[in-house]
PDB file of N, CA and C in Angstrom:
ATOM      1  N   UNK A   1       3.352  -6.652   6.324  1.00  0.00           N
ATOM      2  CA  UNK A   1       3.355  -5.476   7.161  1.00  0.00           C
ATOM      3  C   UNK A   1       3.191  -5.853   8.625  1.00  0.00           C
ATOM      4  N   UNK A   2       2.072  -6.937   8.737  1.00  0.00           N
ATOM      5  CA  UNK A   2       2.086  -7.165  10.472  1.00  0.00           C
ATOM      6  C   UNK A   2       3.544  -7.820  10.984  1.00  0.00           C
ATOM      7  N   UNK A   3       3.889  -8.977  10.293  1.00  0.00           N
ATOM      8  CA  UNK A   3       5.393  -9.182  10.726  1.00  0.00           C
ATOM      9  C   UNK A   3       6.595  -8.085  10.962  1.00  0.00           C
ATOM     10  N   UNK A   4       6.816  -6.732  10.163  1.00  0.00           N
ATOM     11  CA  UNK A   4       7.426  -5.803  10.241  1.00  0.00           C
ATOM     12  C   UNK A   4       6.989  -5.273  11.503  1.00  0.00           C
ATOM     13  N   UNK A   5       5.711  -4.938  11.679  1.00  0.00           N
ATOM     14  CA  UNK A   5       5.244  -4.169  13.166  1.00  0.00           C
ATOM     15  C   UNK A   5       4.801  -4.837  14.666  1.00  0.00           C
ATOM     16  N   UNK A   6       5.903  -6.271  13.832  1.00  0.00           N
ATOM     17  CA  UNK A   6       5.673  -7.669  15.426  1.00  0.00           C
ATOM     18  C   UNK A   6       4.281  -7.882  15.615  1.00  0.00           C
ATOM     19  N   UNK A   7       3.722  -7.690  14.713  1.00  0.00           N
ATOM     20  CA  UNK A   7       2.273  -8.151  15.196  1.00  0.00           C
ATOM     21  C   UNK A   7       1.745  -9.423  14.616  1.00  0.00           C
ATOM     22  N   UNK A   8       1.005  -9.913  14.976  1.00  0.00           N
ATOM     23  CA  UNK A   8       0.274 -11.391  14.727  1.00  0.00           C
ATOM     24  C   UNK A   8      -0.174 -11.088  13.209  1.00  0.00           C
ATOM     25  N   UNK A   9       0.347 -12.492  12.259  1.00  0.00           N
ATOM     26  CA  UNK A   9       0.236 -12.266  10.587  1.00  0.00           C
ATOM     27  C   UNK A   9      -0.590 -13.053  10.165  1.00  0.00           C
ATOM     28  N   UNK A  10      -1.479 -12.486   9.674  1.00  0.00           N
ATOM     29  CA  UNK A  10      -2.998 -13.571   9.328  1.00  0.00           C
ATOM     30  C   UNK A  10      -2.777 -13.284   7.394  1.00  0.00           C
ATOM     31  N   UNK A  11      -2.478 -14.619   6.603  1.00  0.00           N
ATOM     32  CA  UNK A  11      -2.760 -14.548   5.207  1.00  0.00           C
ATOM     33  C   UNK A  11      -3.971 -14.735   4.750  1.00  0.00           C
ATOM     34  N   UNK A  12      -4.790 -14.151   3.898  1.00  0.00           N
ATOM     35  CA  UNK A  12      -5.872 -14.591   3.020  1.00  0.00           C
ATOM     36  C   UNK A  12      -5.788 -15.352   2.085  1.00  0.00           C
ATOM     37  N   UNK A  13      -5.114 -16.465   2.247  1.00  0.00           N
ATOM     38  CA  UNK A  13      -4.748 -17.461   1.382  1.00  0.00           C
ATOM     39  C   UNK A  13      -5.685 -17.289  -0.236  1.00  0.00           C
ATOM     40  N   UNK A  14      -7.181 -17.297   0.422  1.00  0.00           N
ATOM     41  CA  UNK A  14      -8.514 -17.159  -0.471  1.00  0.00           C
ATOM     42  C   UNK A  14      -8.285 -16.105  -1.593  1.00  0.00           C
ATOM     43  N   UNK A  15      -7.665 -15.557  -1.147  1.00  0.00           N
ATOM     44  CA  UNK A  15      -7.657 -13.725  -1.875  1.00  0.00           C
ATOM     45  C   UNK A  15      -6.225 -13.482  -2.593  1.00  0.00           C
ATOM     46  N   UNK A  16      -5.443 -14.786  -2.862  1.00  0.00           N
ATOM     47  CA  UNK A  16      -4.398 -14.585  -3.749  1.00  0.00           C
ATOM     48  C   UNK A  16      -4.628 -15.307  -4.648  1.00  0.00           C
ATOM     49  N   UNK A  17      -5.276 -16.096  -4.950  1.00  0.00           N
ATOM     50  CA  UNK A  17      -5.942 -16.395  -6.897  1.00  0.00           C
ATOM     51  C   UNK A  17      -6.166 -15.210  -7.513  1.00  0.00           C
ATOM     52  N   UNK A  18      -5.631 -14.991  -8.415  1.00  0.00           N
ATOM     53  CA  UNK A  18      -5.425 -13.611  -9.125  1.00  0.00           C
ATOM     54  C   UNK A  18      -5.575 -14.308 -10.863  1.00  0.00           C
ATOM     55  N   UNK A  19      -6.298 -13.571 -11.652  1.00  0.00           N
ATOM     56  CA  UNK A  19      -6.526 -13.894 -13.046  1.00  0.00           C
ATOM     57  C   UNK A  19      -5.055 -12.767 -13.892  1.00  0.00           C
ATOM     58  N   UNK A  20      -3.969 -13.624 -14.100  1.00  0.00           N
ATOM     59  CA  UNK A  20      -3.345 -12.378 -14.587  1.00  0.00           C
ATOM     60  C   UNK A  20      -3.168 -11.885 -16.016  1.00  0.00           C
ATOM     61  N   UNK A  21      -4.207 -11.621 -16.301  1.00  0.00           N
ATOM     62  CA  UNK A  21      -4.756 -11.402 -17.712  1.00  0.00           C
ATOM     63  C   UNK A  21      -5.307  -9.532 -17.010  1.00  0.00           C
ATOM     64  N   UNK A  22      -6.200  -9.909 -16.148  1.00  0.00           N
ATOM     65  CA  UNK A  22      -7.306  -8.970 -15.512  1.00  0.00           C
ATOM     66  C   UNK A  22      -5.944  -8.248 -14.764  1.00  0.00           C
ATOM     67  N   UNK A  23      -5.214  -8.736 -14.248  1.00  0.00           N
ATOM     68  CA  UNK A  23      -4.238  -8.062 -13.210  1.00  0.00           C
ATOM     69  C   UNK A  23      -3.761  -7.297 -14.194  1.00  0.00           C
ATOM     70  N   UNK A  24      -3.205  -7.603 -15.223  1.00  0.00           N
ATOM     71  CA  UNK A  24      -2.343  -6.552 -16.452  1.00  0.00           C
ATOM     72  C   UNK A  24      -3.228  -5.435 -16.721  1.00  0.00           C
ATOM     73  N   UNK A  25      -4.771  -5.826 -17.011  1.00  0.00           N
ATOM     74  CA  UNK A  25      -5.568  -4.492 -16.961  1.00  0.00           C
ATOM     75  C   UNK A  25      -6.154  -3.800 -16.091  1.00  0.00           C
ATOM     76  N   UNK A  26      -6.042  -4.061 -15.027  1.00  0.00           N
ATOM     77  CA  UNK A  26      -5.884  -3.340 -14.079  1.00  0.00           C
ATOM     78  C   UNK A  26      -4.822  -2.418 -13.985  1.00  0.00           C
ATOM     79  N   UNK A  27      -3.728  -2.873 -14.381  1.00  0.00           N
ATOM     80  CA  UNK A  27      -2.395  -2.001 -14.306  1.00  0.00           C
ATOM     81  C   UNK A  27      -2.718  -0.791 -15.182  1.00  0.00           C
ATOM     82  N   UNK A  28      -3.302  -1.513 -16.077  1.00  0.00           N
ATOM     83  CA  UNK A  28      -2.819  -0.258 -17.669  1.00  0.00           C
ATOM     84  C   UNK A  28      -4.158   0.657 -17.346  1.00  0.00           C
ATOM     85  N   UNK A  29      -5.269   0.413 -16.290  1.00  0.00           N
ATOM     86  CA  UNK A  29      -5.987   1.535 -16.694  1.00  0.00           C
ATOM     87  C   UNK A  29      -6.223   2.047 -15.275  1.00  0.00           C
ATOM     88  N   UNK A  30      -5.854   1.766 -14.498  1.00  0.00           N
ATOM     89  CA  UNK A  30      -4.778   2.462 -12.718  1.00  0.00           C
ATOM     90  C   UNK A  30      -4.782   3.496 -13.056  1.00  0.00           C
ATOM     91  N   UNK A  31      -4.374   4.608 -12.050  1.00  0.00           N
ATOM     92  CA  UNK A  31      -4.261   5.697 -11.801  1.00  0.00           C
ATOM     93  C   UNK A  31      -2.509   5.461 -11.348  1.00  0.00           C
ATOM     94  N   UNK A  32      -2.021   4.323 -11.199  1.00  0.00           N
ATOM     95  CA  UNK A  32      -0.543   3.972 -10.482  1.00  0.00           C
ATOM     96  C   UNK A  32       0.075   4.135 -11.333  1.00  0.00           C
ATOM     97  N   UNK A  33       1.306   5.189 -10.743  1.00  0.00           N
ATOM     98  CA  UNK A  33       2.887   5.341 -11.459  1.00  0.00           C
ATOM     99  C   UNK A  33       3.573   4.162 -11.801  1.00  0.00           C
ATOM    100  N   UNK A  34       4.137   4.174 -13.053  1.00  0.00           N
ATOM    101  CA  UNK A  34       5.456   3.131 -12.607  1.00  0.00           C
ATOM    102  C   UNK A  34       6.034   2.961 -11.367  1.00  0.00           C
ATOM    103  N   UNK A  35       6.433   3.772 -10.386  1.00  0.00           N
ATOM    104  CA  UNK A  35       6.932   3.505  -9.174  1.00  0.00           C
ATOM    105  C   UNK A  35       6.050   3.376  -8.443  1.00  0.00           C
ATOM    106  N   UNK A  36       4.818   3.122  -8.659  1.00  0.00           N
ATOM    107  CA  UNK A  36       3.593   2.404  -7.426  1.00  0.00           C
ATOM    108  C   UNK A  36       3.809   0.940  -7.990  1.00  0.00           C
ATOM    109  N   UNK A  37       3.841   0.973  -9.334  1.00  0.00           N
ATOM    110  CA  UNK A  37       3.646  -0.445  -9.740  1.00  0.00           C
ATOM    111  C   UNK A  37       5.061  -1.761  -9.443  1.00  0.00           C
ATOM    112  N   UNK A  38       6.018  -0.656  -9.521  1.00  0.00           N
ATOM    113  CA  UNK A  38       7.329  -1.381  -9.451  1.00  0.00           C
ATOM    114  C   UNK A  38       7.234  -2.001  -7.601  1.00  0.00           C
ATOM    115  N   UNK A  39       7.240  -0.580  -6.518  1.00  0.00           N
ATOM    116  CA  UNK A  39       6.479  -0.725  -5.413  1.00  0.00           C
ATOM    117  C   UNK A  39       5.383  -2.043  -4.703  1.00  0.00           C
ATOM    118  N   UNK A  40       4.720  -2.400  -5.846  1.00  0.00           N
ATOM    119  CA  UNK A  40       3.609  -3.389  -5.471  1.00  0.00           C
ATOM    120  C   UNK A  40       4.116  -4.492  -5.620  1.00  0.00           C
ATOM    121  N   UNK A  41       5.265  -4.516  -6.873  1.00  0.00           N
ATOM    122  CA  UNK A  41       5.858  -5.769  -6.876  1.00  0.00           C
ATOM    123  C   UNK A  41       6.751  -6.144  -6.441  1.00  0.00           C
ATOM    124  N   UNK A  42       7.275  -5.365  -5.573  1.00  0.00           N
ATOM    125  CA  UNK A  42       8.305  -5.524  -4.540  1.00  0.00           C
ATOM    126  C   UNK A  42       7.589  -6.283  -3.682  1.00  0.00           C
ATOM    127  N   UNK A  43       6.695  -5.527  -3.001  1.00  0.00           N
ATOM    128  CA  UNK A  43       5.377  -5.788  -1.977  1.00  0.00           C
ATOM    129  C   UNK A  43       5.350  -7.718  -1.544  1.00  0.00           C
ATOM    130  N   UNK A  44       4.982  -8.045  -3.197  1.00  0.00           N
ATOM    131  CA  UNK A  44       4.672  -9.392  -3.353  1.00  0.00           C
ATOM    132  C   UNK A  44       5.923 -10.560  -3.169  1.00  0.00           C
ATOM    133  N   UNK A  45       6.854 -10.067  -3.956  1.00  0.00           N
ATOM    134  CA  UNK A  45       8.123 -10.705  -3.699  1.00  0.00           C
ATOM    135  C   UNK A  45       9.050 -10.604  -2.199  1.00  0.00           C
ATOM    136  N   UNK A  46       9.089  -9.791  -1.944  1.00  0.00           N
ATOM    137  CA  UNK A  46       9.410  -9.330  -0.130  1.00  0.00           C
ATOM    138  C   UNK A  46       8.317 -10.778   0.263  1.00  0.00           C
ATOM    139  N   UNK A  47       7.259 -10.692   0.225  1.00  0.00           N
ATOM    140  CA  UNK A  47       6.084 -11.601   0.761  1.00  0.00           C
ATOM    141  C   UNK A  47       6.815 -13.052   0.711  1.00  0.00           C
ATOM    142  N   UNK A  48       6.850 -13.450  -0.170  1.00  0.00           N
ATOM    143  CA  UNK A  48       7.488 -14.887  -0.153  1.00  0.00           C
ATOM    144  C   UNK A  48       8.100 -15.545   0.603  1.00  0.00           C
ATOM    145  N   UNK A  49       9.268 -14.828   1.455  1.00  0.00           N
ATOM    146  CA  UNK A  49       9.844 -15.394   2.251  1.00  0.00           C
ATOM    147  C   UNK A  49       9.466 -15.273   3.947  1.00  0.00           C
ATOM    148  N   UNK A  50       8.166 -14.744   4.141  1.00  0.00           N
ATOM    149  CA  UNK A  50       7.052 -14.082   5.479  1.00  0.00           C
ATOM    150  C   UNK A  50       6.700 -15.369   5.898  1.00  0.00           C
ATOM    151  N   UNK A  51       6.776 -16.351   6.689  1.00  0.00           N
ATOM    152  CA  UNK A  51       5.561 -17.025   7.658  1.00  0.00           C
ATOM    153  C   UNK A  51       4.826 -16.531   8.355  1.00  0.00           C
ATOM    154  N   UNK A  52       3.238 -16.317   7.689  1.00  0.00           N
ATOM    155  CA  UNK A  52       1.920 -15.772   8.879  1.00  0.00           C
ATOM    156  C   UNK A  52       1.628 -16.506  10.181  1.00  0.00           C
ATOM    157  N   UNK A  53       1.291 -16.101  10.952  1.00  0.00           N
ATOM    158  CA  UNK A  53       0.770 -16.996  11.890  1.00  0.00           C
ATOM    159  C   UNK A  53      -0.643 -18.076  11.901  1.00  0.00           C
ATOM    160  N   UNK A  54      -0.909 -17.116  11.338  1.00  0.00           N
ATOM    161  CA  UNK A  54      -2.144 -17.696  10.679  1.00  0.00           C
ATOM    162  C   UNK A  54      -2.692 -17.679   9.377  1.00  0.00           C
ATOM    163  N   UNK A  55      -3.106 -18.850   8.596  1.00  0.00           N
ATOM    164  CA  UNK A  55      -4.050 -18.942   7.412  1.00  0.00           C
ATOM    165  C   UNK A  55      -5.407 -18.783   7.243  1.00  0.00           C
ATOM    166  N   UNK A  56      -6.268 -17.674   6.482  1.00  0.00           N
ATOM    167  CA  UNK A  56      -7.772 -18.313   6.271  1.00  0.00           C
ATOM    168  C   UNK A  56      -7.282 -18.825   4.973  1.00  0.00           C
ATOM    169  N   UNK A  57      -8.049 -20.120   4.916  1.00  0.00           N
ATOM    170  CA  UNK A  57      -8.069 -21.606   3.582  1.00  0.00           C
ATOM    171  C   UNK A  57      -9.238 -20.465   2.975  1.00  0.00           C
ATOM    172  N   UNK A  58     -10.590 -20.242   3.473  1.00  0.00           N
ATOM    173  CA  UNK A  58     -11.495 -20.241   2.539  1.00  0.00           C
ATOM    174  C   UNK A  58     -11.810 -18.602   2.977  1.00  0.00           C
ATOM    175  N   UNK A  59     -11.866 -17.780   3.943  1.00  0.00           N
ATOM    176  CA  UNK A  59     -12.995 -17.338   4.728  1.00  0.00           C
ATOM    177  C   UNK A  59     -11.949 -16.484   5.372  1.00  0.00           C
ATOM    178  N   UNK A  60     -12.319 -15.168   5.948  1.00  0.00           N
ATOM    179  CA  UNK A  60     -11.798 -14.757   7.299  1.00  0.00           C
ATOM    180  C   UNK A  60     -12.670 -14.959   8.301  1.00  0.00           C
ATOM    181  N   UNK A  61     -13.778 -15.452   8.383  1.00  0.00           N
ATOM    182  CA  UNK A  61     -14.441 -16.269   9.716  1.00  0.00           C
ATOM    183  C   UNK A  61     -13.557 -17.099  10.308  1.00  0.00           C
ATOM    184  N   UNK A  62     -13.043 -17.747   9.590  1.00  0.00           N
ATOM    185  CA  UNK A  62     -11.952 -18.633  10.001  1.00  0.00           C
ATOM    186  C   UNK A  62     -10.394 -18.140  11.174  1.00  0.00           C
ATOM    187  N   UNK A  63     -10.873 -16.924  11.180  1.00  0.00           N
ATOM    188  CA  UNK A  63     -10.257 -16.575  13.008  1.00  0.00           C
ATOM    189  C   UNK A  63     -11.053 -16.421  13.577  1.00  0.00           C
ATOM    190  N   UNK A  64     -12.296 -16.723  13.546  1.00  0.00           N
ATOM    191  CA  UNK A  64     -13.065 -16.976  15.014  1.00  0.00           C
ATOM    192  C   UNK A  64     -12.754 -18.654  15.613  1.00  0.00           C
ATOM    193  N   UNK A  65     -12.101 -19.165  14.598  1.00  0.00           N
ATOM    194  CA  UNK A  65     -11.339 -20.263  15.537  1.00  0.00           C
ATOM    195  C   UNK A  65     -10.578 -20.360  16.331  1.00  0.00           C
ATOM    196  N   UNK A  66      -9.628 -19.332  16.477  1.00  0.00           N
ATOM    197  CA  UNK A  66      -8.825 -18.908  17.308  1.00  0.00           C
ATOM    198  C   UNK A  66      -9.172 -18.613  18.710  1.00  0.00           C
ATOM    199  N   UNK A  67     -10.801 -17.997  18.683  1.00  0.00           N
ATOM    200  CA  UNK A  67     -11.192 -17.432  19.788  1.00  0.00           C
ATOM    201  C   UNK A  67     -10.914 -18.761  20.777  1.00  0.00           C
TER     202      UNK A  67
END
């Protein structure tokens, strides 16, 4: 989304380990439509081909390096 709105793209590298066992049940007991879900996985795949500007490895403290 920040790349779409030209703005500076920070990934949470940290925060995409995903258990996808837990991700499937999450799905099935969601409040999300099929078309939120189809939607989300667009989301992720669109993503793939994005360079952020920036990575946090562990942390989002890790743009106070930037300062």
């Amino acid at each position: 989304m920040a790349k779409r709105a030209d703005c500076f793209a920070v990934w949470a590298k940290y925060g995409a380990h995903t258990d996808r066992s837990m991700y499937d049940r999450l799905i099935r007991i969601s409040h999300w439509t099929a078309d939120d879900i189809r939607r989300e996985k667009n989301y992720a795949t669109e993503a793939k081909g994005i360079e952020p500007d920036f990575i946090c490895e562990r942390s989002i403290a890790e743009l106070l390096e930037l300062a």
